[in-house]
Protein backbone atom coordinates (compact mmCIF):
# COMPACT_ATOMS: atom_id res chain seq x y z
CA UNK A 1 77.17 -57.80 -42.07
CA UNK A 2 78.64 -56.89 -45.60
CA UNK A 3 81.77 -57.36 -45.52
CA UNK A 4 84.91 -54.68 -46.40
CA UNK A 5 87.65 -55.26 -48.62
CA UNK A 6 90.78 -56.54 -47.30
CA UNK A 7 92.51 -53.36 -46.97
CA UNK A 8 91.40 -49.51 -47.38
CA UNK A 9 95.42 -48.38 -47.74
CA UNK A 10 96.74 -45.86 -45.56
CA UNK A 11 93.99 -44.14 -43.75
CA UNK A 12 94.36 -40.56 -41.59
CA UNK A 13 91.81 -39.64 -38.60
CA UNK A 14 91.91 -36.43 -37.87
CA UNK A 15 90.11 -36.27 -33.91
CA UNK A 16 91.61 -39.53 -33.76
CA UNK A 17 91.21 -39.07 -29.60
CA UNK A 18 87.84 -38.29 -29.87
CA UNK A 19 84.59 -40.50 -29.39
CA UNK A 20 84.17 -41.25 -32.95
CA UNK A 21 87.84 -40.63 -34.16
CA UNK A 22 89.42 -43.09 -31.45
CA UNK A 23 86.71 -45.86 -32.15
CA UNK A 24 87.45 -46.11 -35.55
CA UNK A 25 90.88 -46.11 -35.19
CA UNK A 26 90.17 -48.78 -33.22
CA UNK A 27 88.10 -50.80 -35.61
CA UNK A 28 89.10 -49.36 -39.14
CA UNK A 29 92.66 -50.92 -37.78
CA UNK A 30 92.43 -54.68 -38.76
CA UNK A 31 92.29 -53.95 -42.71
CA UNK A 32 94.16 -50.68 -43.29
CA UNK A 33 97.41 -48.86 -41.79
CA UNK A 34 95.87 -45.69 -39.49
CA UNK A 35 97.42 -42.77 -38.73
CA UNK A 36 95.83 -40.55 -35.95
CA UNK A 37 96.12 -37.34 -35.80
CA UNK A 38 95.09 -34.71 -32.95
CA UNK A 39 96.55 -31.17 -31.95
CA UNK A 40 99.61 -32.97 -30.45
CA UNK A 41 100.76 -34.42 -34.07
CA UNK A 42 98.93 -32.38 -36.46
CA UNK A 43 102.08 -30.20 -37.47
CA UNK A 44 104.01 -33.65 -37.93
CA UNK A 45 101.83 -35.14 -40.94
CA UNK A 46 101.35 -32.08 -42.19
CA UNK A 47 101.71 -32.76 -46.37
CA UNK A 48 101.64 -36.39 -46.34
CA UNK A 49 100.22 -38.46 -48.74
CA UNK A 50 97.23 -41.10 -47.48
CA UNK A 51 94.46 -42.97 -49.39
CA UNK A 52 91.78 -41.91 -47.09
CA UNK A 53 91.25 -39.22 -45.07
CA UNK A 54 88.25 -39.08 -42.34
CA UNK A 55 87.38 -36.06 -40.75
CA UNK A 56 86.10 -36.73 -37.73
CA UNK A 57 87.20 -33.50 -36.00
CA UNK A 58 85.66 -30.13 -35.42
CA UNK A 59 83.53 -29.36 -32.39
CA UNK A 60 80.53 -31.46 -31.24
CA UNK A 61 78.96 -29.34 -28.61
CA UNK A 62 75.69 -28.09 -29.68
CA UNK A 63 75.02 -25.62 -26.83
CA UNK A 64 78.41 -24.10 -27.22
CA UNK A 65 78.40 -23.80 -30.85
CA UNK A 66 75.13 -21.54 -30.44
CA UNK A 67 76.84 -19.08 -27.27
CA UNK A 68 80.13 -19.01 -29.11
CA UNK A 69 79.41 -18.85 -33.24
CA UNK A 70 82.59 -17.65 -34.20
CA UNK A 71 84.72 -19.93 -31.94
CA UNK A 72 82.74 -22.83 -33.01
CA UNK A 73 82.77 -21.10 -37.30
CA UNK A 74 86.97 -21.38 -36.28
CA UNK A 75 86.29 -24.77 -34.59
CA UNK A 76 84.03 -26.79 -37.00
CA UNK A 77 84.64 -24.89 -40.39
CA UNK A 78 87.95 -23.00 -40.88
CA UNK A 79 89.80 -26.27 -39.99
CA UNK A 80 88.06 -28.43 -41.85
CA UNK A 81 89.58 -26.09 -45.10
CA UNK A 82 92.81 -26.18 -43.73
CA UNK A 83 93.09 -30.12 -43.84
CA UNK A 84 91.80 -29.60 -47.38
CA UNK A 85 95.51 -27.92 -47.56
CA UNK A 86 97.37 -29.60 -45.04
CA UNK A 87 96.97 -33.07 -46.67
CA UNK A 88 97.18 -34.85 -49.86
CA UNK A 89 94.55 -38.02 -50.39
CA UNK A 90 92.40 -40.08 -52.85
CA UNK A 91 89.42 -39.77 -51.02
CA UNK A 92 87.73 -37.41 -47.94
CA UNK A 93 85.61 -38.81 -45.37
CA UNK A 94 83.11 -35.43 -43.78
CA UNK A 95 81.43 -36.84 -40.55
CA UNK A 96 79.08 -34.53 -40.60
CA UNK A 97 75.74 -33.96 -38.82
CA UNK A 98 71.79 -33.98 -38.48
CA UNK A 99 71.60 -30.27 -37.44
CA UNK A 100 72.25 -29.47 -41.14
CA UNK A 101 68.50 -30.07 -41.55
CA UNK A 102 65.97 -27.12 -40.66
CA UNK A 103 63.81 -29.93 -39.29
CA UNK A 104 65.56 -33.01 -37.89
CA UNK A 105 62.54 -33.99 -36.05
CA UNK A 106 61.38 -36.04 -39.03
CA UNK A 107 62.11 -38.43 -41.81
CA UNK A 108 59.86 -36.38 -43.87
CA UNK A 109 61.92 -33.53 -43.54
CA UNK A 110 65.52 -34.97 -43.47
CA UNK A 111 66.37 -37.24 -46.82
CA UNK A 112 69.52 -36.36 -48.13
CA UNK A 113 67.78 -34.55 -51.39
CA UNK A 114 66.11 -32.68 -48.92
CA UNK A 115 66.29 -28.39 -49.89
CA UNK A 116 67.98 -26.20 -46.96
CA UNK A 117 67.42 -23.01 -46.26
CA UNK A 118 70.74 -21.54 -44.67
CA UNK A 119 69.64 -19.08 -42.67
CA UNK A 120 67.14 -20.91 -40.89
CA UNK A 121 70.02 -23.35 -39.65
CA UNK A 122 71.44 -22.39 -35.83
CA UNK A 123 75.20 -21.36 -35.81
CA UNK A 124 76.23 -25.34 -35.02
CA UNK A 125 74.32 -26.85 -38.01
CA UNK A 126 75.02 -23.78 -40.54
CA UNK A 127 79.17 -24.13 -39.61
CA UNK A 128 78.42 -28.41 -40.22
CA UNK A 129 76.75 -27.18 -43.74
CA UNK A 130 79.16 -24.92 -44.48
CA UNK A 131 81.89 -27.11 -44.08
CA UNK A 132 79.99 -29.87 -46.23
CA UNK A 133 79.98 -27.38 -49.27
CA UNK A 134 84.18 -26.89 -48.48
CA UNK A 135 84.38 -30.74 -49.41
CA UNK A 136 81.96 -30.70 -52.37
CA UNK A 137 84.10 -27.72 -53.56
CA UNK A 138 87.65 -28.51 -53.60
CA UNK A 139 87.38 -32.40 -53.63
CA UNK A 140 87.08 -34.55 -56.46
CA UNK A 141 86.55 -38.00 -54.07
CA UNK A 142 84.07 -37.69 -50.91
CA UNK A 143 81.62 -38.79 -48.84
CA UNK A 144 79.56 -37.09 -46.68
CA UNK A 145 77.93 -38.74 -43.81
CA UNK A 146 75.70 -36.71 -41.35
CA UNK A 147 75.52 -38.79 -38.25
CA UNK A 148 72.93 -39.03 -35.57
CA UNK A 149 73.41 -39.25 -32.05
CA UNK A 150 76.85 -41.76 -31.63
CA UNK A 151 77.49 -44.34 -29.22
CA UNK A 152 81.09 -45.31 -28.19
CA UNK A 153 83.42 -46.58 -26.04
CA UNK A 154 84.65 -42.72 -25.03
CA UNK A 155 81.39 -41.02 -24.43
CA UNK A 156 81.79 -38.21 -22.01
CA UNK A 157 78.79 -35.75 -22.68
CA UNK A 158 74.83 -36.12 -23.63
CA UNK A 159 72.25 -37.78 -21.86
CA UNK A 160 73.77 -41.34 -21.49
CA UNK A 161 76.79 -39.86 -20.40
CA UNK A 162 74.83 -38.24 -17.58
CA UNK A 163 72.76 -41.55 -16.85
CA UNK A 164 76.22 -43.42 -16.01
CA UNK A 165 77.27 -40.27 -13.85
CA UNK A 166 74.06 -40.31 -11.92
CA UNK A 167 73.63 -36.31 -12.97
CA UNK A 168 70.31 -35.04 -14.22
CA UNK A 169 68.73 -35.08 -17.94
CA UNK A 170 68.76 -31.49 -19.55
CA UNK A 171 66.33 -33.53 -22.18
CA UNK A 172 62.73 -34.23 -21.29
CA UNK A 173 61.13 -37.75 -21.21
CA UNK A 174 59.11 -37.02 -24.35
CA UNK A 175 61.98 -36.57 -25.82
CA UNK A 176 63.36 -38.91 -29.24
CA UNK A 177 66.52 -39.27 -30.28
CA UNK A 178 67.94 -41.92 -33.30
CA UNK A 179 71.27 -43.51 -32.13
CA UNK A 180 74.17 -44.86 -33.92
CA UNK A 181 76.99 -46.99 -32.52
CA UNK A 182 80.54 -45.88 -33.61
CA UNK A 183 81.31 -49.40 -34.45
CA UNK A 184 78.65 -49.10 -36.98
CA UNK A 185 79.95 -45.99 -38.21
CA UNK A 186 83.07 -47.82 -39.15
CA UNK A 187 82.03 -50.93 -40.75
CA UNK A 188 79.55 -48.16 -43.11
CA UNK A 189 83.00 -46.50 -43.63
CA UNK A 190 84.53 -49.15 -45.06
CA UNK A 191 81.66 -50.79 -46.93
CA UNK A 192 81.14 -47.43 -48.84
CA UNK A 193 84.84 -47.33 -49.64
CA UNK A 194 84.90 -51.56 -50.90
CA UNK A 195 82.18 -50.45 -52.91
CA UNK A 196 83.95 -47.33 -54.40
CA UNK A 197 80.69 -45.05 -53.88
CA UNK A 198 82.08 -41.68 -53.95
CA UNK A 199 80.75 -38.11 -54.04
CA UNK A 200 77.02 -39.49 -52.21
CA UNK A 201 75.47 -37.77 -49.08
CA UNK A 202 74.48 -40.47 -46.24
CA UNK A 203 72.32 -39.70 -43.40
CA UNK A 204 73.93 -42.44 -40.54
CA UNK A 205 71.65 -43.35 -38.09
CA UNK A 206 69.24 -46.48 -36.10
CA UNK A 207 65.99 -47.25 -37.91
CA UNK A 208 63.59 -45.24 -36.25
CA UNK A 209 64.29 -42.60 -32.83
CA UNK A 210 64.31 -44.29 -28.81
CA UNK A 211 61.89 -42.46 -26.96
CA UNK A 212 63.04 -41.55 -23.53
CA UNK A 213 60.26 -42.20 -21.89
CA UNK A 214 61.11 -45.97 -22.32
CA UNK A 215 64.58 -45.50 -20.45
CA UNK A 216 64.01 -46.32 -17.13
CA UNK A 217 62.83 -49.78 -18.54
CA UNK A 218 66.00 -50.32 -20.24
CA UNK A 219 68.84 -48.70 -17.52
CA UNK A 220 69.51 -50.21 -14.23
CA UNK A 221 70.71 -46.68 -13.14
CA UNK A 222 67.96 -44.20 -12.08
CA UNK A 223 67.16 -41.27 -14.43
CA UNK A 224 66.48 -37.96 -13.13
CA UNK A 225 65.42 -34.90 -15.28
CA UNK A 226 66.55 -31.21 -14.39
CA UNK A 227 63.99 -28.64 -14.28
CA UNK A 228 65.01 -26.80 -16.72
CA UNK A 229 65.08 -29.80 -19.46
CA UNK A 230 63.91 -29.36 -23.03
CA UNK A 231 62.51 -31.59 -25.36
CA UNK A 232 64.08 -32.71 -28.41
CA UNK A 233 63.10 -34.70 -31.59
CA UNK A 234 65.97 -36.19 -33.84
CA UNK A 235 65.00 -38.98 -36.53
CA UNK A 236 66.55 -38.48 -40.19
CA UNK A 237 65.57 -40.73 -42.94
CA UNK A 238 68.21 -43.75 -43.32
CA UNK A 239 66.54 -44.99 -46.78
CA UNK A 240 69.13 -44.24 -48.82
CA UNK A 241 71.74 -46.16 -46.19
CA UNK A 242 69.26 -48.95 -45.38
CA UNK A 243 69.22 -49.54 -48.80
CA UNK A 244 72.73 -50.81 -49.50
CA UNK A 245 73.44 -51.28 -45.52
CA UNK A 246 71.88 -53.32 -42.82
CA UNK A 247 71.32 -50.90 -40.67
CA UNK A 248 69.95 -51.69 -37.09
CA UNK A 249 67.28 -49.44 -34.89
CA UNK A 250 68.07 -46.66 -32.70
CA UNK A 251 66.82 -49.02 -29.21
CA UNK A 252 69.01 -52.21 -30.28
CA UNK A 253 72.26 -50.02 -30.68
CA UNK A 254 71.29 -48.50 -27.71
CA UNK A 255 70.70 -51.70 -25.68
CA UNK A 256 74.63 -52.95 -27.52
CA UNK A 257 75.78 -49.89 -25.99
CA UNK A 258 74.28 -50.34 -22.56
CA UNK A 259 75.16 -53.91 -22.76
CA UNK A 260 78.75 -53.08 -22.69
CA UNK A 261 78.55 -50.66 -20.38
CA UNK A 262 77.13 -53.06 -17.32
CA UNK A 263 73.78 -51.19 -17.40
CA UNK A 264 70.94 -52.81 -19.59
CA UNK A 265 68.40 -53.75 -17.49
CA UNK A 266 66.84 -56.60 -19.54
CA UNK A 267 64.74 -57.53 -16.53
CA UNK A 268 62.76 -54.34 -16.56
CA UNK A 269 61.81 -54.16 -20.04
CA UNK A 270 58.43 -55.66 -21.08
């Protein structure tokens, strides 16, 4: 694992409660001095001065985003300009997302060079896109980093989530899905920052997508579908990552993540 510089200064999380915004709080703490900041605290560090600032805020529910766009445009875009003003920094961290793509389904389709069309995007991935344009805009020192599926220690929604509550899938079995542990997310964080790479695009993700049809072999839990599930294909192209960073694959952060959670069934898998 490369290894980060001693110390990345004084670093701000915004969503520091969330599943990604929690974890690295978590982990970005050994080597730099974290503030978190949610809706509680927000009006508190209003104006103040950090070295790094990581959005990892905004809202992460797909279905919603599409039923409510202007909620979610508030949500996922508006404040992501309003930190722009709220806060004074060296350098802005966007955690942004896969949906930016028109076509997610495929590496082929999802480098970071790769030409979007706008209006083809649904209201969740335009809002991500818009906001990424907000940072290219008005900031001098970024990264963007659209993420793939993440695994954490505070999961409460998507399919895993509904594997460890025993409810059903709303995701077929043909489905494929690329995985990324938040603990991965941070040590990229950092590595980017040691290595002073600044206003780059970075798709985050596993090496390939986990097909769920393999994930009764790997779960000790059962896994039951709903009806009305619908298949879904998410694999963007990591090159440009894997080239600096070791990255793993989607199935062995998956198999960290059920690890930890009690639930890898090592026995069942061939």
């Amino acid at each position: 694992m490369p290894q980060p510089i001693n110390s990345l200064g004084r670093v701000l999380i915004i969503g520091s409660k969330g599943l990604l915004g929690g974890d690295l709080a978590r982990f970005l703490s050994g080597f730099s001095e974290i503030v978190g900041v949610d809706k509680g605290n927000y009006d508190e560090h209003r104006g103040k001065r950090f070295d790094i600032l990581v959005n990892a805020n905004g809202n992460s529910r797909r279905f919603w985003a599409n039923e409510h766009p202007f909620d979610d445009f508030e949500a996922s875009t508006v404040s992501v300009y309003r930190t722009l003003i709220d806060f004074q920094f060296k350098k802005y961290i966007y955690i942004s997302s896969s949906d930016v793509y028109e076509d997610h389904s495929s590496p082929a389709t999802t480098d970071e060079d790769q030409k979007i069309t706008a209006e083809n995007l649904s209201p969740y991935g335009f809002h991500k896109y818009m906001s990424e344009f907000l940072v290219r805009n008005r900031v001098k020192d970024f990264l963007v980093l659209r993420s793939s599926m993440m695994l954490g220690t505070q999961l409460h929604k998507g399919p895993l989530f509904d594997i460890t509550q025993g409810a059903p899938l709303f995701i077929s079995k043909d489905s494929r899905l690329q995985m990324v542990s938040t603990r991965a997310i941070a040590d990229i964080i950092a590595f980017l920052c040691a290595k002073g790479i600044s206003r780059e695009t970075f798709n985050i993700g596993g090496e390939g997508a986990f097909p769920f049809s393999e994930m009764e072999r790997v779960v000790s839990l059962p896994v039951r579908v709903a009806p009305e599930a619908v298949r879904q294909e998410y694999e963007m192209n990591v090159k440009k990552l894997s080239a600096i960073f070791p990255l793993k694959t989607s199935t062995e952060y998956l198999k960290e993540f059920l690890t930890k959670q009690g639930i890898y069934s090592s026995a069942r898998v061939a």
